[in-house]
N, C-alpha and C. Protein backbone atom coordinates (compact mmCIF):
# COMPACT_ATOMS: atom_id res chain seq x y z
N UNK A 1 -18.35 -195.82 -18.51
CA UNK A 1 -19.67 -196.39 -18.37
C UNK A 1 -19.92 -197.32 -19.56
N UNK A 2 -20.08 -198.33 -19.15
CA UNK A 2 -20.73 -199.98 -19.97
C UNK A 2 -21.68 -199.52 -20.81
N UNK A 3 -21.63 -199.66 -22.35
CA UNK A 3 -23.54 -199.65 -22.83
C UNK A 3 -23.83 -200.99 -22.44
N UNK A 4 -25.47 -200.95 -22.48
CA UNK A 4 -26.05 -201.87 -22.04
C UNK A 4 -25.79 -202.99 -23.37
N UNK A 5 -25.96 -204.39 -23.11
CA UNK A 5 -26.25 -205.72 -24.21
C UNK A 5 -27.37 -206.09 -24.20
N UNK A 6 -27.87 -206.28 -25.10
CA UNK A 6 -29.63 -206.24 -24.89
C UNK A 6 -29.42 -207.92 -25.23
N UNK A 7 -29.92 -208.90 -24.25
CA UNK A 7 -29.61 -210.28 -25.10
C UNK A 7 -31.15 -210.30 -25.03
N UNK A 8 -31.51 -211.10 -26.19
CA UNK A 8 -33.18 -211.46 -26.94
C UNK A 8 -33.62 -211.96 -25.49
N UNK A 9 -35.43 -211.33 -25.51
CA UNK A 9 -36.13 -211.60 -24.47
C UNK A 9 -37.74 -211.32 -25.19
N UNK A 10 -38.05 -213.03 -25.26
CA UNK A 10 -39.26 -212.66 -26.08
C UNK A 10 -40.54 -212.99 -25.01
N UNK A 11 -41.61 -211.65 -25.12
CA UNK A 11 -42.61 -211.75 -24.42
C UNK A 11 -43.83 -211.52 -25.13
N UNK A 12 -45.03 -212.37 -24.59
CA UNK A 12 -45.86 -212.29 -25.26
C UNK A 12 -47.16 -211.73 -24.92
N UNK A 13 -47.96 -211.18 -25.61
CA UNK A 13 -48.90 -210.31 -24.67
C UNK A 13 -49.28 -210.49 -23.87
N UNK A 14 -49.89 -211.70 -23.44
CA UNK A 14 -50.34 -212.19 -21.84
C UNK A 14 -49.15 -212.14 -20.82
N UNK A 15 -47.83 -211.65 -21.07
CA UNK A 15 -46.98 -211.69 -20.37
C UNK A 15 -47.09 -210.42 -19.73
N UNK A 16 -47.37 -209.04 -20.64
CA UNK A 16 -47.04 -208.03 -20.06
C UNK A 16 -48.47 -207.24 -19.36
N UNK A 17 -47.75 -206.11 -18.88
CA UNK A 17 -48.81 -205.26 -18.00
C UNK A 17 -48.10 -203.62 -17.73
N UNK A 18 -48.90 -203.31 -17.21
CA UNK A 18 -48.64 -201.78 -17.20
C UNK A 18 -48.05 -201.33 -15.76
N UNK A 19 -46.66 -200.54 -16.98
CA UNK A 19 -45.73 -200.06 -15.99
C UNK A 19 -44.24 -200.79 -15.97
N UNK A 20 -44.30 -202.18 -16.75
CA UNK A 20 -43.18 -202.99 -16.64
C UNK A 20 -42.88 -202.12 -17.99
N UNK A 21 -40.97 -202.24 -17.69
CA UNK A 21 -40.22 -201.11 -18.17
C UNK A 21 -39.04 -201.57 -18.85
N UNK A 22 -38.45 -201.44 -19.54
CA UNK A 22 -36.55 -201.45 -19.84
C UNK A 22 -35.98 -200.62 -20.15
N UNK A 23 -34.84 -201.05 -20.39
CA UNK A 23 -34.12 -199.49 -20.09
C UNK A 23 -33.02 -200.04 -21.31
N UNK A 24 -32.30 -199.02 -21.76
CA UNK A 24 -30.77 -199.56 -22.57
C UNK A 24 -29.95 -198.12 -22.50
N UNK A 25 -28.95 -198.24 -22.51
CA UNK A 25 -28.24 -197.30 -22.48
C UNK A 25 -26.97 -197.22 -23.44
N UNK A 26 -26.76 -195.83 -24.34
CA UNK A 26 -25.90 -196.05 -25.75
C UNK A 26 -24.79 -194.99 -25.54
N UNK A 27 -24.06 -195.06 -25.95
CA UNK A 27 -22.79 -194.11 -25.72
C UNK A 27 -22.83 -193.67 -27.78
N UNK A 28 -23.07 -192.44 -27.68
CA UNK A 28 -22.86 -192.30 -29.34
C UNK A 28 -21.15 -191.96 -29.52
N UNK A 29 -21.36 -192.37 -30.61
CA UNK A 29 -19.60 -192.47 -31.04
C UNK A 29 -19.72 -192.00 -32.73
N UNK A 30 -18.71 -191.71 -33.26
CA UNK A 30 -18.02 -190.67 -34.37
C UNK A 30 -18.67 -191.80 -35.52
N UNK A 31 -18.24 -193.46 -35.40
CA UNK A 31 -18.09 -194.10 -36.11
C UNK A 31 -19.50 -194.61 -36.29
N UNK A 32 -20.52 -194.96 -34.66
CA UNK A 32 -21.95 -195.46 -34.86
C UNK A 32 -22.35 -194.28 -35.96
N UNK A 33 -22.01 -193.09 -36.03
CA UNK A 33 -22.65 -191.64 -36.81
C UNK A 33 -22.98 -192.03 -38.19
N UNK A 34 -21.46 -192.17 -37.91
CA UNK A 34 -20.81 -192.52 -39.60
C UNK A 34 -21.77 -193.12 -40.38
N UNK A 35 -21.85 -194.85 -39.82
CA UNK A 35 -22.39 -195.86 -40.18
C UNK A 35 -23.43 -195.67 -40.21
N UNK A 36 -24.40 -194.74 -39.44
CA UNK A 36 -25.64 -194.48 -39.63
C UNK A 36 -25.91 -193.68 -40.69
N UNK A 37 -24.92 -192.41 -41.06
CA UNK A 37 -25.29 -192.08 -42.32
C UNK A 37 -25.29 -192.36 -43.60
N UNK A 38 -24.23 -193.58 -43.91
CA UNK A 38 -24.13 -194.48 -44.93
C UNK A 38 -25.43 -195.32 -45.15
N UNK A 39 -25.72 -195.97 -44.12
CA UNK A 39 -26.94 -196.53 -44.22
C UNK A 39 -28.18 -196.27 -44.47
N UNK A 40 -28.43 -195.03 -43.90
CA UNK A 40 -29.64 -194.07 -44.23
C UNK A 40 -29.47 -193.30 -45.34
N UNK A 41 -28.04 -192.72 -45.55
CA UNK A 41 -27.79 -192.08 -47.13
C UNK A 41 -28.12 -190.24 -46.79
N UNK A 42 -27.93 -190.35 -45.37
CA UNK A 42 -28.28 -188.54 -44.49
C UNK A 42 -26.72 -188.29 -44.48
N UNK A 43 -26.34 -187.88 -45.41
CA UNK A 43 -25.19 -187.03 -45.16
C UNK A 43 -24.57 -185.80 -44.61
N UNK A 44 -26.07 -185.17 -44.09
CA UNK A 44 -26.20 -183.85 -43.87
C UNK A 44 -24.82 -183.52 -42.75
N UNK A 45 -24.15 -182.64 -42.87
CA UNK A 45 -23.06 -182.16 -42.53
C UNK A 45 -23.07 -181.79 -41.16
N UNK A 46 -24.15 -181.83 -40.91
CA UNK A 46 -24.30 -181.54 -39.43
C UNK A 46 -23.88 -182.41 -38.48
N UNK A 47 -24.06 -183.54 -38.97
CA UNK A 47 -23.54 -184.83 -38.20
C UNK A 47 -22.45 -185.35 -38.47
N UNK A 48 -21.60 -184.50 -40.08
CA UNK A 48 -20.49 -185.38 -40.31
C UNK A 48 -19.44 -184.64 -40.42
N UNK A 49 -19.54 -183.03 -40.07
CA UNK A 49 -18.49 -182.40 -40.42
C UNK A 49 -18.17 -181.23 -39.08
N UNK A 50 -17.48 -181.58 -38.30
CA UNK A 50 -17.20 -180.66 -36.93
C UNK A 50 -17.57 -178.91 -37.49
N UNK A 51 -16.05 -178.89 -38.51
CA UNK A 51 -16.55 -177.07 -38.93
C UNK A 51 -17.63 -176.75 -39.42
N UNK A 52 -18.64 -177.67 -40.08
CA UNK A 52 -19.70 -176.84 -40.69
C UNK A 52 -20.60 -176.58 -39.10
N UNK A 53 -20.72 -177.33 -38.17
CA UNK A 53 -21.10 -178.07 -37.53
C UNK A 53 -20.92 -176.88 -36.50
N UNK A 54 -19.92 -176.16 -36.35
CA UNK A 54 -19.58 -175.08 -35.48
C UNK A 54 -20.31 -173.96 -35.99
N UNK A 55 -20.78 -173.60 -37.07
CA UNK A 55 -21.79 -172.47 -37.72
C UNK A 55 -23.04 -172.55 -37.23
N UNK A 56 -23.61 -174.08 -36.41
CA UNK A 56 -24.93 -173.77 -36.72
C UNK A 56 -24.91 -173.74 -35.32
N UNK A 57 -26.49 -173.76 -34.86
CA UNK A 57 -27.25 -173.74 -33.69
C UNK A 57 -26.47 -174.32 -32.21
N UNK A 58 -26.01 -175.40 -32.88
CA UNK A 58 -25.82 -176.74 -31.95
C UNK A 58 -24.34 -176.76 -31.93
N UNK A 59 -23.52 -175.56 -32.78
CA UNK A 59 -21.87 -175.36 -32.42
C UNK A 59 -21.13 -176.20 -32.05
N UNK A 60 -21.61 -177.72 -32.37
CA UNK A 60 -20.48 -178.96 -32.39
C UNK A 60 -21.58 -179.78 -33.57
N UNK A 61 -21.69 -180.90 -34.02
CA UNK A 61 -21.54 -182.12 -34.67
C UNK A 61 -22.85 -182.67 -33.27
N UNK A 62 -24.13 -183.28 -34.05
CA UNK A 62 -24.77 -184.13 -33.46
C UNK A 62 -25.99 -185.19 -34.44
N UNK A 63 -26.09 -186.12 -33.39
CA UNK A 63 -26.24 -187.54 -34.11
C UNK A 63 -27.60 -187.55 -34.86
N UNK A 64 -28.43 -188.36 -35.67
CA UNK A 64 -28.93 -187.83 -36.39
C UNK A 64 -30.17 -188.30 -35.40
N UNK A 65 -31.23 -187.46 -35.33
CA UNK A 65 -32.20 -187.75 -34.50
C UNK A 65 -33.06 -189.23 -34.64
N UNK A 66 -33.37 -189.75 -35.65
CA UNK A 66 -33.12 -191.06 -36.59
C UNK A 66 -32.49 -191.91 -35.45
N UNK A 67 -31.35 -192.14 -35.39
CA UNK A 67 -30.61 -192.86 -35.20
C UNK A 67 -30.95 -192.55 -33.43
N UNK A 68 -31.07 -191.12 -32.87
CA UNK A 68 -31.78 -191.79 -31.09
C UNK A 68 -33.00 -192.49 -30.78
N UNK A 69 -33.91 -192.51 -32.42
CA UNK A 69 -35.18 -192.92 -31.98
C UNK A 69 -34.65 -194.38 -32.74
N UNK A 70 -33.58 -194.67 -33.47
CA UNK A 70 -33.13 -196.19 -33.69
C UNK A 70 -32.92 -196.71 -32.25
N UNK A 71 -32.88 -196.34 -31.25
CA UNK A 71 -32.61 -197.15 -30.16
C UNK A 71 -33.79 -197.75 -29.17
N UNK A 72 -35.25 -196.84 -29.60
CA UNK A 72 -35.71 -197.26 -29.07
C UNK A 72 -36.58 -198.58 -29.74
N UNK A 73 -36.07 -198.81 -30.90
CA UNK A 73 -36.63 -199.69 -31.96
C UNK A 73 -35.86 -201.15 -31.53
N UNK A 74 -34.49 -200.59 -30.82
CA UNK A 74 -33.62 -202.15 -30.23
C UNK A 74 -34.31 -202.59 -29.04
N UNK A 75 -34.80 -201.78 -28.39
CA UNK A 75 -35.58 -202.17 -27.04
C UNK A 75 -36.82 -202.96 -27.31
N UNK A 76 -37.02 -202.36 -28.14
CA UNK A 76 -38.37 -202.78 -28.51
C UNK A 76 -38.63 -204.49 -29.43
N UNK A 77 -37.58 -204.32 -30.74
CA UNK A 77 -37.48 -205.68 -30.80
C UNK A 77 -36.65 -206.82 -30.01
N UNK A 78 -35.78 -206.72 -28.56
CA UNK A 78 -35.03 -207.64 -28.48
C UNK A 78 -35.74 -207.47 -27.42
N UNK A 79 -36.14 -207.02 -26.58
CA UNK A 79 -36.51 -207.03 -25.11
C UNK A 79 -37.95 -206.71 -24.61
N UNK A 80 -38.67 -205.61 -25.33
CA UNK A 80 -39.90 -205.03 -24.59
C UNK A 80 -40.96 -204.72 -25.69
N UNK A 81 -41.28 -205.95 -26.15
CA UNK A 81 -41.77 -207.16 -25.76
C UNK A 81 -40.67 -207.96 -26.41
N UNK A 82 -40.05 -207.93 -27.49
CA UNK A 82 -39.18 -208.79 -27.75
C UNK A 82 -39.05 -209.13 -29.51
N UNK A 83 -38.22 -210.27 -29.62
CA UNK A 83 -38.71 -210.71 -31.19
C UNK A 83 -39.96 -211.14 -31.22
N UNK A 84 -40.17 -210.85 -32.60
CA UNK A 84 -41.49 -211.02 -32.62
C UNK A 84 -42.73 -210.12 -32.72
N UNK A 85 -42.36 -208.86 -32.31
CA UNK A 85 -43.07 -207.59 -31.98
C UNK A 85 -43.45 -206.70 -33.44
N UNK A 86 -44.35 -206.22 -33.64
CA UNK A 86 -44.37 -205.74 -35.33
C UNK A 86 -44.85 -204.26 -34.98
N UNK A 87 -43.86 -203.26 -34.94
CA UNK A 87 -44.14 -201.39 -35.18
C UNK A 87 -45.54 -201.61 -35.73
N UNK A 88 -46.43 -200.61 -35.38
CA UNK A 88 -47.82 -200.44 -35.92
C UNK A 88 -47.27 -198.74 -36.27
N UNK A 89 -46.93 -197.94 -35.34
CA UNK A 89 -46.77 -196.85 -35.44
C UNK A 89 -45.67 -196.04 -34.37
N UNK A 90 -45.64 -194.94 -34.49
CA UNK A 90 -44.25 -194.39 -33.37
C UNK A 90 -44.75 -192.89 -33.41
N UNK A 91 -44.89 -192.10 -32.25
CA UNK A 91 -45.05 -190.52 -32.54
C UNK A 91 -43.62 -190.40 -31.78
N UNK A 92 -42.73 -189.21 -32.53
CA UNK A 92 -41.40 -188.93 -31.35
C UNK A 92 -41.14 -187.33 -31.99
N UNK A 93 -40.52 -186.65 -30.51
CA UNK A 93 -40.57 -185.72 -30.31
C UNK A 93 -39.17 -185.46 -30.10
N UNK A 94 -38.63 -184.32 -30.61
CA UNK A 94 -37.30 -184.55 -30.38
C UNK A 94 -37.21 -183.28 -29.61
N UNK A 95 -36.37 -183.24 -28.56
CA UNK A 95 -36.34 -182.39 -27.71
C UNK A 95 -35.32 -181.52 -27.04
N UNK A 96 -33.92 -181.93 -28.11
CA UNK A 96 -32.80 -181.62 -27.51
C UNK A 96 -31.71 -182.32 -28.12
N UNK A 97 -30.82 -181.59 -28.27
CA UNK A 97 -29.52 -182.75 -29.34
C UNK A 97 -28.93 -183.83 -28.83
N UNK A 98 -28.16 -184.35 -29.58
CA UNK A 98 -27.60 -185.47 -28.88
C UNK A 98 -26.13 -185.55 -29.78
N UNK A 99 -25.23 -185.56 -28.65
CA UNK A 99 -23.75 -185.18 -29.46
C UNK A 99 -22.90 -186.38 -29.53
N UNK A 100 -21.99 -186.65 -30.30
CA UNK A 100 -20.89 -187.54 -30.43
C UNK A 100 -20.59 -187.30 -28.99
N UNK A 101 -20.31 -188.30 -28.31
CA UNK A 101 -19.94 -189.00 -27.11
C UNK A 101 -21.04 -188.73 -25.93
N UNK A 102 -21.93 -188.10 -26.15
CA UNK A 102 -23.28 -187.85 -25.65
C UNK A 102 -23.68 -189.63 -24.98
N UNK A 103 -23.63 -189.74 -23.46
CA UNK A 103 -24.43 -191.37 -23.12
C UNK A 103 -26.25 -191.27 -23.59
N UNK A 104 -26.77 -191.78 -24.13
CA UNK A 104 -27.95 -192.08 -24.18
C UNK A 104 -28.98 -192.82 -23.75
N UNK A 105 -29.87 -192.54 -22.88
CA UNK A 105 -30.69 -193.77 -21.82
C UNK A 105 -32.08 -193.51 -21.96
N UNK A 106 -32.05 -194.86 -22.50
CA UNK A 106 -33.68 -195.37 -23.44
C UNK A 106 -34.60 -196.48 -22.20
N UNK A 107 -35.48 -195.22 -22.06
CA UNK A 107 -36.47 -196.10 -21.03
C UNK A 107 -37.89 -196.32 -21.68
N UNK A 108 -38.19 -197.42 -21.82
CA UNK A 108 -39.80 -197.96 -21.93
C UNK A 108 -40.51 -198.76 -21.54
N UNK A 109 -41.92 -197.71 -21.50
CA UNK A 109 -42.45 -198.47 -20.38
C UNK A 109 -43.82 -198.65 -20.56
N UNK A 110 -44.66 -199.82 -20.83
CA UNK A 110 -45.61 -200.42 -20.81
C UNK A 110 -47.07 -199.22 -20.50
N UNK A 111 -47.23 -198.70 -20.97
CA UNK A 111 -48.67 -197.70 -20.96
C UNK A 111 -49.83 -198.23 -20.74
N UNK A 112 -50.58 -198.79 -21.94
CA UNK A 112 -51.58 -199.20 -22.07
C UNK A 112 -51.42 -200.33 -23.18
N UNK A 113 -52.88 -201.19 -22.68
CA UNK A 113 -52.72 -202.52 -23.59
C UNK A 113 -54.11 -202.87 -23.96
N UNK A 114 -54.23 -203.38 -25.11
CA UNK A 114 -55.27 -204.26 -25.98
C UNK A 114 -55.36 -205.08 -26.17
N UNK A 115 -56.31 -205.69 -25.43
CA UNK A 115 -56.34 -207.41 -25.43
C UNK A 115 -56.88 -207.65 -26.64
N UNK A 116 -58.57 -206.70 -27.00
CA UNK A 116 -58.56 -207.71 -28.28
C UNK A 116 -58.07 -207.63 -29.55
N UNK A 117 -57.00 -207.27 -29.48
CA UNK A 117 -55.81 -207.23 -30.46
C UNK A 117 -54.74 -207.08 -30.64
N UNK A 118 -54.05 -207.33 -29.60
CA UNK A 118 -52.97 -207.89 -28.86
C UNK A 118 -51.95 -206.31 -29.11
N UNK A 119 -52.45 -205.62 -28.90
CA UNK A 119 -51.45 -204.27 -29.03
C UNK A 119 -51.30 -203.80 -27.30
N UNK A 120 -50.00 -203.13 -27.61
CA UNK A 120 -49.67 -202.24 -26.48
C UNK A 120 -49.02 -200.73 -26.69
N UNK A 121 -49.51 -200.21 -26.17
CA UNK A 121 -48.96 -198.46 -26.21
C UNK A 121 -47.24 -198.76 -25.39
N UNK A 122 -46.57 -198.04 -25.85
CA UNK A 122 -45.35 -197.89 -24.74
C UNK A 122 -45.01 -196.64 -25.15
N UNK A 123 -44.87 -196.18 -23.69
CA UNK A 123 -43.94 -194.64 -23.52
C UNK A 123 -42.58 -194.92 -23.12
N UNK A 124 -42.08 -193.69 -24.46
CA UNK A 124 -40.54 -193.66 -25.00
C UNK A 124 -39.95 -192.79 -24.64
N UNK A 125 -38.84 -192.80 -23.48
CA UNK A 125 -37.85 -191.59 -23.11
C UNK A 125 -36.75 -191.62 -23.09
N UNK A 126 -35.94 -190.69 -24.14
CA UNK A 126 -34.80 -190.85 -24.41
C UNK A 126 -34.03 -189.67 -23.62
N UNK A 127 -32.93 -189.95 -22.39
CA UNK A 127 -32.47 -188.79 -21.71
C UNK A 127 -31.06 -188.64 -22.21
N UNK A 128 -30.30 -187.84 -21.81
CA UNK A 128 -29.01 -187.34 -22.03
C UNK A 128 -28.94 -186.76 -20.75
N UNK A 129 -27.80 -187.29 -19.53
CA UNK A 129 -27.67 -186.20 -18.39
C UNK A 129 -28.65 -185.76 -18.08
N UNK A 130 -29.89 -186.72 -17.86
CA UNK A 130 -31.05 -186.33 -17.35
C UNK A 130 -32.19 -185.25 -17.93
N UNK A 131 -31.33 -185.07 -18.99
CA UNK A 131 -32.33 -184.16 -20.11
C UNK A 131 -33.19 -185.05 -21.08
N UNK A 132 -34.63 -184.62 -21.75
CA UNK A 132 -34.88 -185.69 -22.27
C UNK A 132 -34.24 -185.14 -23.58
N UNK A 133 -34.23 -185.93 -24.30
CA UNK A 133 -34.01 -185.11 -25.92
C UNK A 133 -34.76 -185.84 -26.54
N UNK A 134 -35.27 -186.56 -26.24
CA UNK A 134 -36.54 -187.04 -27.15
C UNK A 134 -37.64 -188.01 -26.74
N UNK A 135 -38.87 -188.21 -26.77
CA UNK A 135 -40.06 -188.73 -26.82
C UNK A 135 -41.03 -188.66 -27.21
N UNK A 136 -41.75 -190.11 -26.79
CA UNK A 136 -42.59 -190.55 -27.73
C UNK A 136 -43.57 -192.05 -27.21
N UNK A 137 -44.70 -192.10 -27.73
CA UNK A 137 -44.83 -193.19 -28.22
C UNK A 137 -45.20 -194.31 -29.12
N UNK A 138 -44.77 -195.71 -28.74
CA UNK A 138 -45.21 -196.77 -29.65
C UNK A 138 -46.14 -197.67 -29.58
N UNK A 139 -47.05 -198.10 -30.33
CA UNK A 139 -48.05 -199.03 -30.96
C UNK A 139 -47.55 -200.37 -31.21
N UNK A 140 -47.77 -201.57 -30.58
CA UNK A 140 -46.68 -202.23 -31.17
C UNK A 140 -47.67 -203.19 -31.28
N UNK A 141 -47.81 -204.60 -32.24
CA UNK A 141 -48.68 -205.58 -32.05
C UNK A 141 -47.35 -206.63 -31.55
N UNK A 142 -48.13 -207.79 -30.43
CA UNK A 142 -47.04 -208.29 -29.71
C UNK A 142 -47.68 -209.92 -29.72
N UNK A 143 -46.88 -210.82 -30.34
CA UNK A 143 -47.34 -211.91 -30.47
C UNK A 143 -48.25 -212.91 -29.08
N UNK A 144 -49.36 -213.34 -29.22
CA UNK A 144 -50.00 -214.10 -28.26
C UNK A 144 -49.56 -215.57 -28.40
N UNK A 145 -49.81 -216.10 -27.14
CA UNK A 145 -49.57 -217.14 -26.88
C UNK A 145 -50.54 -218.10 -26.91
N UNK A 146 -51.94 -217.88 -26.96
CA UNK A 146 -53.42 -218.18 -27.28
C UNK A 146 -53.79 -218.07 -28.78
N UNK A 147 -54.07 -219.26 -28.91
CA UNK A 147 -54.88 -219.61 -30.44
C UNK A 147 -55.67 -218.64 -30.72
N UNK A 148 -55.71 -218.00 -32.15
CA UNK A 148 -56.99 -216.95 -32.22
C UNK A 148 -57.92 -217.63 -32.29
N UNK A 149 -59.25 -216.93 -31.93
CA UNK A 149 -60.68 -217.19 -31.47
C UNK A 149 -61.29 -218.25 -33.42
N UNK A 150 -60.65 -217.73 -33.77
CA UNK A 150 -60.88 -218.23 -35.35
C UNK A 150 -60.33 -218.98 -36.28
N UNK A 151 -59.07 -219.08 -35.65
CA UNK A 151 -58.42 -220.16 -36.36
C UNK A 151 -58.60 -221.89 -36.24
N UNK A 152 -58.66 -221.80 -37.56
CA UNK A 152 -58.60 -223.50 -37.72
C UNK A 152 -57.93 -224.54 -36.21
N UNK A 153 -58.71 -225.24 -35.40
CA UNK A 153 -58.17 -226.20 -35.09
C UNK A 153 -57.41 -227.27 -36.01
N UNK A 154 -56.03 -227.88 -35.07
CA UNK A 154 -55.62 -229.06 -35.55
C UNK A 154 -56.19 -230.25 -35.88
N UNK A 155 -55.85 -230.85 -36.55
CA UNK A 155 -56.61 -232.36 -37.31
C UNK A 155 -56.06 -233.46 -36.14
């Protein structure tokens, strides 16, 4: 199974409405792990070491919860709404592990919206084999395409 390519798709608040959705889909791998814990500086063993990894709860190695709610942050800036989009806030719930070679499928979908201030709610569901393992949602301010009510006209 293909992960998805998210190619840039910029929309602007008057574009969207409620209920329009995207989707991406991630295959976790040993090495995305890796790289995620270098970057974040989470070394925690849980994600990087199979034997410690067999002691605990979750009796294999899984990805850092971080890094499933990093996916819905790609949806969000390349596609739904797009570049351009600025996090206000995120609530996420994690609901279930997510293992090295675990597929991951990130759906969001347009909730509610604020015109006079160009925000939109989106609900965040992250499944595994039809399980969720995590959700949530996001606040996002989403660039307009309309002059603000206050800004300086051109000369």
């Amino acid at each position: 199974m293909a992960d998805t390519v998210l190619e840039p798709r910029s929309l602007f608040f008057e574009d969207l409405a409620i209920g329009m959705s995207e989707t991406l889909e991630r295959t976790v791998t040993d090495a995305a792990v890796r790289a995620f814990a270098d970057v974040s500086g989470d070394h925690n063993p849980i994600h990087l070491s199979e034997e410690y990894a067999a002691g605990t709860m979750f009796k294999s190695r899984i990805a850092h919860g971080v890094f499933t709610a990093s996916l819905i942050s790609a949806v969000l800036g390349m596609r739904l709404p797009g570049p351009g989009v600025i996090y206000i806030s995120q609530t996420l719930n994690f609901r279930g592990p997510v293992r090295i070679g675990d597929t991951v499928h990130v759906k969001l979908e347009i909730a509610e919206l604020m015109p006079e201030k160009c925000r939109a709610r989106i609900s965040c569901t992250c499944t595994v084999a039809g399980e969720v393992v995590l959700d949530g949602d996001a606040w996002v301010k989403v660039p307009s395409r309309l002059p603000k009510p206050d800004a300086p006209k051109p000369a």
